[in-house]
Protein backbone atom coordinates (compact mmCIF):
# COMPACT_ATOMS: atom_id res chain seq x y z
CA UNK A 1 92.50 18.20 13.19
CA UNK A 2 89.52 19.80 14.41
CA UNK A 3 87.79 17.54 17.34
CA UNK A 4 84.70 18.55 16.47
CA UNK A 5 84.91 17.58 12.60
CA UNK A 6 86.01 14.06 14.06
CA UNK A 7 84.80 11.33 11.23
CA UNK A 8 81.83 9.12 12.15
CA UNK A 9 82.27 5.67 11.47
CA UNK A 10 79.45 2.97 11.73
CA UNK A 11 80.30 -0.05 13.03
CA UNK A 12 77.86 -3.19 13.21
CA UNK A 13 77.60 -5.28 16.54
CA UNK A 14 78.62 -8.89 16.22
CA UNK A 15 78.02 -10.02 19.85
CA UNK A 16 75.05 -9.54 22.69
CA UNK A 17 76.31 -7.75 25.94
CA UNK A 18 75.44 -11.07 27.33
CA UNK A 19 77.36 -13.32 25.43
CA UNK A 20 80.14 -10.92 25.70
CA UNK A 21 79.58 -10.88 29.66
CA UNK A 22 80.92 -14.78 29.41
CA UNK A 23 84.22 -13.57 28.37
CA UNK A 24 84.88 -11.74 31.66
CA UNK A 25 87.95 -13.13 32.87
CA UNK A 26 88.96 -14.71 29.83
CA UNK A 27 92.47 -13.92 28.35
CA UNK A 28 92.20 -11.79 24.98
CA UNK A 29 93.62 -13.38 22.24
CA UNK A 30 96.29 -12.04 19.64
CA UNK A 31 94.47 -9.89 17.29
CA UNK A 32 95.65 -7.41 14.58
CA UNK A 33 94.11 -3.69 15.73
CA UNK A 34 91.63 -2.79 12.75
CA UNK A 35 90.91 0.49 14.39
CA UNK A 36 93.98 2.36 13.57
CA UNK A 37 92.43 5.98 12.40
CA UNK A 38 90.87 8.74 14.47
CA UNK A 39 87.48 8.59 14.32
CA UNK A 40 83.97 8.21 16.97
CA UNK A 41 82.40 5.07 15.92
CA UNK A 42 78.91 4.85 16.63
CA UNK A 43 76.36 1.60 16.47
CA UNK A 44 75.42 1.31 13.28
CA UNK A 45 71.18 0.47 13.76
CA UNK A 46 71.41 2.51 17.36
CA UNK A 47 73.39 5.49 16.78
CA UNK A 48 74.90 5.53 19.89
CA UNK A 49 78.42 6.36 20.47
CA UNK A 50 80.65 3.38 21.10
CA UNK A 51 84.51 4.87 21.28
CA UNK A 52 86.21 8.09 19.88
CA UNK A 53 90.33 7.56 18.93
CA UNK A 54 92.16 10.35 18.38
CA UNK A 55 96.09 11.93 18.76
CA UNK A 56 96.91 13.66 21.67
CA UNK A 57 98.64 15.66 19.35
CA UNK A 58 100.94 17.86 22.13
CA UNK A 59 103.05 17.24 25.19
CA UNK A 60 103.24 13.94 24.79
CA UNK A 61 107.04 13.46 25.84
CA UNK A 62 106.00 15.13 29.48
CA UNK A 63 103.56 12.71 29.82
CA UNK A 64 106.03 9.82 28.72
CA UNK A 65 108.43 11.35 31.00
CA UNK A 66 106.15 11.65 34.07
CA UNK A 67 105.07 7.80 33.51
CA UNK A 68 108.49 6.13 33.14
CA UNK A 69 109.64 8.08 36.43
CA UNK A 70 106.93 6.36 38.33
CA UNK A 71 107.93 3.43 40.89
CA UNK A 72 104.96 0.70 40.07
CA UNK A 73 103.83 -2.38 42.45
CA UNK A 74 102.86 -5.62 41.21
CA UNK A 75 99.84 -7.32 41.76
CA UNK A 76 98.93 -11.04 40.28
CA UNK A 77 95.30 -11.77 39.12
CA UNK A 78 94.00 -14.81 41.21
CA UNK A 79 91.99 -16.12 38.15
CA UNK A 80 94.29 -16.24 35.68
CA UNK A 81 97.85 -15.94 37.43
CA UNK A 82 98.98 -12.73 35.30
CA UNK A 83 101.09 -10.00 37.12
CA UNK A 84 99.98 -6.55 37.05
CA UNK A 85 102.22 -3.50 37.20
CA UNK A 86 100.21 -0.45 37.69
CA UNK A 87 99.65 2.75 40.16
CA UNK A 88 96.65 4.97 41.33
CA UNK A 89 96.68 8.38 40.81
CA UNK A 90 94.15 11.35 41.90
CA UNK A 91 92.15 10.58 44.90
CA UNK A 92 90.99 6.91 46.99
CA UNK A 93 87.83 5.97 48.54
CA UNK A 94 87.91 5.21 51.96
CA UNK A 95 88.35 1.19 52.54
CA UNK A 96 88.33 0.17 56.01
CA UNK A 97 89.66 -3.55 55.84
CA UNK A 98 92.81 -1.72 54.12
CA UNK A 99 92.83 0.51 57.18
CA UNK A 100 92.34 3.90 54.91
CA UNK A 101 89.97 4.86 57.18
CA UNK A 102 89.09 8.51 55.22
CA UNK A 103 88.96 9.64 51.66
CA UNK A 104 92.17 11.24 50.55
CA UNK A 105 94.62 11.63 47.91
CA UNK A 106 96.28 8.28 46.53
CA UNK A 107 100.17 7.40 47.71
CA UNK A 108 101.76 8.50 44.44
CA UNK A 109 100.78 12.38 45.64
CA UNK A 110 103.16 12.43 48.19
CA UNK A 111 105.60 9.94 47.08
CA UNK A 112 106.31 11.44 43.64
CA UNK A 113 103.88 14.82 44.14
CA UNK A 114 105.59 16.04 40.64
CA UNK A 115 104.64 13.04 38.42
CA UNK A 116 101.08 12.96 39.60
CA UNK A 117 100.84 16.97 39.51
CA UNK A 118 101.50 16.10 35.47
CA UNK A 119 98.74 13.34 35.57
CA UNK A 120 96.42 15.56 37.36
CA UNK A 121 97.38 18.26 34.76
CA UNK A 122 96.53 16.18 31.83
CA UNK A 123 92.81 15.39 33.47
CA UNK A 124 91.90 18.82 32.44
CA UNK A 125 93.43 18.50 29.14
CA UNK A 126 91.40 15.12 28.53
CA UNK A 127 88.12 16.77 29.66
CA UNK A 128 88.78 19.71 26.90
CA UNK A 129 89.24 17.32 24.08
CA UNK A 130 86.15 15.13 25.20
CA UNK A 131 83.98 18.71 25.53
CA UNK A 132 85.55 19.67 22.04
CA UNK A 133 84.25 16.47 20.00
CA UNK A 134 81.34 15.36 21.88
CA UNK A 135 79.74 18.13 24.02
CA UNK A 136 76.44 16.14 24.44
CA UNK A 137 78.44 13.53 26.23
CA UNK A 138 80.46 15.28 28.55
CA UNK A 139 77.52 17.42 29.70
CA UNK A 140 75.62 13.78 30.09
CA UNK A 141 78.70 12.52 32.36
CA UNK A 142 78.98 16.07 33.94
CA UNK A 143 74.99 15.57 34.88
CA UNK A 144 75.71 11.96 36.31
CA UNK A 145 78.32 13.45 38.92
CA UNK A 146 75.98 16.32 39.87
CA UNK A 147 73.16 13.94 40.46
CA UNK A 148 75.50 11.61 42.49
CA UNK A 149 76.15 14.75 45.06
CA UNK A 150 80.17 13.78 45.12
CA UNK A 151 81.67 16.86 45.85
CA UNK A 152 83.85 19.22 43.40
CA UNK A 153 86.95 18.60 45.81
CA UNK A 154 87.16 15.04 44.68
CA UNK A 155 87.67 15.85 41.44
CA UNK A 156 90.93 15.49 39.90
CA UNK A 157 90.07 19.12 38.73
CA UNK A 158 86.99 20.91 39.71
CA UNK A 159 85.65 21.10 35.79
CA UNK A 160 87.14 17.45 34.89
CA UNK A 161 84.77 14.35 34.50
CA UNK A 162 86.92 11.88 36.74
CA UNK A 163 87.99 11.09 40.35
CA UNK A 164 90.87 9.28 39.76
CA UNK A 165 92.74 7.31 37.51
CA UNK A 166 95.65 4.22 36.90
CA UNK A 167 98.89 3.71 35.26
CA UNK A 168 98.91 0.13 33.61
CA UNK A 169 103.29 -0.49 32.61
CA UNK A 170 102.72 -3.55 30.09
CA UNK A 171 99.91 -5.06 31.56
CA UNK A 172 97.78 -7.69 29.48
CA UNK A 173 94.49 -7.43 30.89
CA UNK A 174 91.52 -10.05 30.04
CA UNK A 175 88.46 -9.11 29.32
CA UNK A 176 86.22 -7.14 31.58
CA UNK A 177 83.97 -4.27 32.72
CA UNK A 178 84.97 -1.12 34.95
CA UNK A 179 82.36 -2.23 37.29
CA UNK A 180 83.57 0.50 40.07
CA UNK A 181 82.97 3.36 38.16
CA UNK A 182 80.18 5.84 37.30
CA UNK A 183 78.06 5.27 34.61
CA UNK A 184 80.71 7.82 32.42
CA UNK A 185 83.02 7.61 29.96
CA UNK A 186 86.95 7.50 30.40
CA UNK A 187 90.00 8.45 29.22
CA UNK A 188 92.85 6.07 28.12
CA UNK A 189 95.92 7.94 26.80
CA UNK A 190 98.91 5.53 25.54
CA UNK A 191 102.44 6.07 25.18
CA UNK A 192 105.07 3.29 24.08
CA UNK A 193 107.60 2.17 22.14
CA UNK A 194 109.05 -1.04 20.14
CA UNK A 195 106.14 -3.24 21.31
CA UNK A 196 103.84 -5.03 19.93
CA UNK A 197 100.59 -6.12 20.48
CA UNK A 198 99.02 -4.04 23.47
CA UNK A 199 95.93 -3.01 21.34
CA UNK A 200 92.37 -2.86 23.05
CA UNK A 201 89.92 -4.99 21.68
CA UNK A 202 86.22 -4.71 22.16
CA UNK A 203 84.18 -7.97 21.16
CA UNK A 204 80.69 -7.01 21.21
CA UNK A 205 81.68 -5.05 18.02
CA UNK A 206 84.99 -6.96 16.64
CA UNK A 207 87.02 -3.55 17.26
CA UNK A 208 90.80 -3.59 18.38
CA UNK A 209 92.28 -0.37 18.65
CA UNK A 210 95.77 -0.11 17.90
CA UNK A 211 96.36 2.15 20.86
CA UNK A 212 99.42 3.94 18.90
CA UNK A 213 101.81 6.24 21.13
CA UNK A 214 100.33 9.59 21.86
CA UNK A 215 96.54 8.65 20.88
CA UNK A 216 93.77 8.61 22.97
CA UNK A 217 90.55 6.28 23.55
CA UNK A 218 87.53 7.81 25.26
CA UNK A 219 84.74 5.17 25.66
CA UNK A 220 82.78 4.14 28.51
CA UNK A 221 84.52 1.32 30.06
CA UNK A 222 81.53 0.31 32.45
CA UNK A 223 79.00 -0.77 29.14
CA UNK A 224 81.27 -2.24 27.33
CA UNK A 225 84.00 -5.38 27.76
CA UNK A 226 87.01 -4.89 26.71
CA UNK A 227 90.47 -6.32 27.35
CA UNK A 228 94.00 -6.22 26.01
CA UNK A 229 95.75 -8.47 23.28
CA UNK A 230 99.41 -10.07 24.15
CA UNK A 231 102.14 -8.05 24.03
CA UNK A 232 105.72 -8.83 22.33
CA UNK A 233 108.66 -6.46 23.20
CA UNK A 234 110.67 -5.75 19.98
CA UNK A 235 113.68 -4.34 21.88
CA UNK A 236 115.23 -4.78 24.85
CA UNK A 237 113.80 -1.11 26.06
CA UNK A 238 110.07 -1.70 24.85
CA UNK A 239 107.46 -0.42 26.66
CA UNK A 240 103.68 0.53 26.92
CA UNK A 241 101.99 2.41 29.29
CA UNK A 242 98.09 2.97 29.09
CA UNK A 243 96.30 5.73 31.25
CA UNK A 244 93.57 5.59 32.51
CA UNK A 245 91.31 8.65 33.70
CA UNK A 246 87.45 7.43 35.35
CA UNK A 247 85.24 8.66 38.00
CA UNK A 248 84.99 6.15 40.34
CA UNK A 249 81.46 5.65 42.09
CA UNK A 250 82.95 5.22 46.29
CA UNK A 251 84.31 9.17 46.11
CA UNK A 252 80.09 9.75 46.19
CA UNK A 253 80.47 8.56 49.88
CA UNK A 254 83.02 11.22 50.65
CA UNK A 255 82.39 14.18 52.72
CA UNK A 256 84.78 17.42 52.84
CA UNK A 257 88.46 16.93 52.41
CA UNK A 258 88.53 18.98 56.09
CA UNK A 259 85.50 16.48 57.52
CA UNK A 260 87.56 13.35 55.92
CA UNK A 261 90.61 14.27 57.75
CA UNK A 262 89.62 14.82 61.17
CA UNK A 263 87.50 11.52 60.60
CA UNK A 264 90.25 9.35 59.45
CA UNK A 265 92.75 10.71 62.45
CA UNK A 266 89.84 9.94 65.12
CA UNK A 267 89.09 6.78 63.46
CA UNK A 268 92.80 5.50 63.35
CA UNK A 269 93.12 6.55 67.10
CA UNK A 270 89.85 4.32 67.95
CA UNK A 271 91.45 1.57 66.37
CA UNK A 272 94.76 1.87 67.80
CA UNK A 273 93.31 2.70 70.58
CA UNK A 274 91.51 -1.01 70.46
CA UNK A 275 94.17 -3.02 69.25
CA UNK A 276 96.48 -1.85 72.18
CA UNK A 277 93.64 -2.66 74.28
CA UNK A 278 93.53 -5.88 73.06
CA UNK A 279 97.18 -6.67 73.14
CA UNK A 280 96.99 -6.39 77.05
CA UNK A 281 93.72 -8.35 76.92
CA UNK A 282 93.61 -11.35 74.45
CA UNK A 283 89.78 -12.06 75.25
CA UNK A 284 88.93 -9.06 74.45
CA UNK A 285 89.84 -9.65 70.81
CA UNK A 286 86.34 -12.24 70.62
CA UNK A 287 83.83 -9.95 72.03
């Protein structure tokens, strides 16, 4: 299939971005996907381009591969109790309380470098297939980073649209909006097998998106809420990973990789510096 000659489909909106705004936080329900066949689907009174779905078509199984070999943490959602087992890829903002005191490359570089060599691999190959089918978006998105001054070397690759990215393993995630990212679209590659349910549902338009193993979603996650429906494992082995490729708005903050460095190391020492300080001097601590 030819990217560019994607089909159009028109779909008709069924819910305000207000009243879909209410369903932040809300647990998706189980729905059957109804968006099982590549295609960009568009508003059907605006025009404007909601989603594209296509097949990855190639190299699939070394994205599979790179995926199951990763070791994922778990995190539980304080409003609804759900556990969440994903891991960062391509670079981090700085976040002080978290004492990352510079911008940098996320922990999966140099704890599996080879794995997240493949996912930075596969940014580039994302960007060409966006560029391919809808070359008035990605030069829109590539004109949003420009304008935001973040630099090239925060890129996952210098001509890719995205910073960084996440590995979800099974996670059913309510509804919501990527609220920390650029006003861009993203990339959500899927791989799994012998599960079911795991589709991505978008209300506003009564889409859910099979997310089939090997396809891709491109749609911009910041406009729209979205979330994903139950999952059932079929066999003991099921899984489903989703991908997820965005540019995220706190890398516009970051100066040189070199600058970020020497920054972070004097900024580390400070603290230390501090805390020792206050260790031999409790009142210190209250100033």
């Amino acid at each position: 299939m030819k990217l560019s000659e994607l089909p159009v489909v028109r779909v008709k909106r069924i819910m305000t971005a207000e009243e879909a705004t209410e369903l932040v936080g809300v647990t998706v329900p189980d729905l059957e996907a109804n968006c099982r066949e590549a295609a960009l689907f568009i508003d059907d009174e605006t025009e404007e381009p909601i989603l594209a779905y296509m097949p990855m078509e190639n190299e699939v199984n070394l994205l599979r591969a790179s995926v199951m070999a990763i070791k994922y943490g778990t995190t539980k959602r304080a409003s609804t109790g759900m556990e969440n087992q994903s891991r960062t890829f391509g670079m981090a903002p700085r976040k002080v309380f978290q004492r990352r005191e510079s911008c940098r490359t996320t922990t999966l570089a140099n704890d599996q470098p080879e794995e997240h060599a493949v996912l930075v691999a596969f940014a580039k190959k994302f960007g060409e297939m966006f560029k391919e089918f809808a070359p008035h978006l990605f030069q829109q998105d590539a004109e949003v980073l420009e304008k935001s001054g973040i630099s090239n070397e925060w890129k996952m690759t210098d001509d890719a649209l995205w910073t960084s990215g996440v590995v979800n393993k099974a996670s059913t995630l309510p509804y919501h909006r990527d609220g920390f990212n650029f006003a861009t679209w993203s990339a959500m590659p899927v791989v799994r097998r012998d599960m079911r349910g795991g589709y991505l549902n978008f209300p506003e338009y009564g889409m859910t998106c099979a997310c089939r193993d090997g396809w891709v979603l491109f749609f911009p996650g910041y406009k729209y809420v979205h979330g994903v429906t139950p999952m059932t494992p079929v066999k003991k082995d099921a899984y489903r990973y989703s991908i997820v490729y965005y540019a995220l708005r706190g890398m516009k903050d970051c100066f040189t990789f070199a600058v970020e460095t020497a920054n972070g190391a004097q900024n580390r020492t400070k603290r230390e510096d501090k805390m020792a300080e206050d260790l031999k001097n409790p009142a210190n601590a209250w100033e």
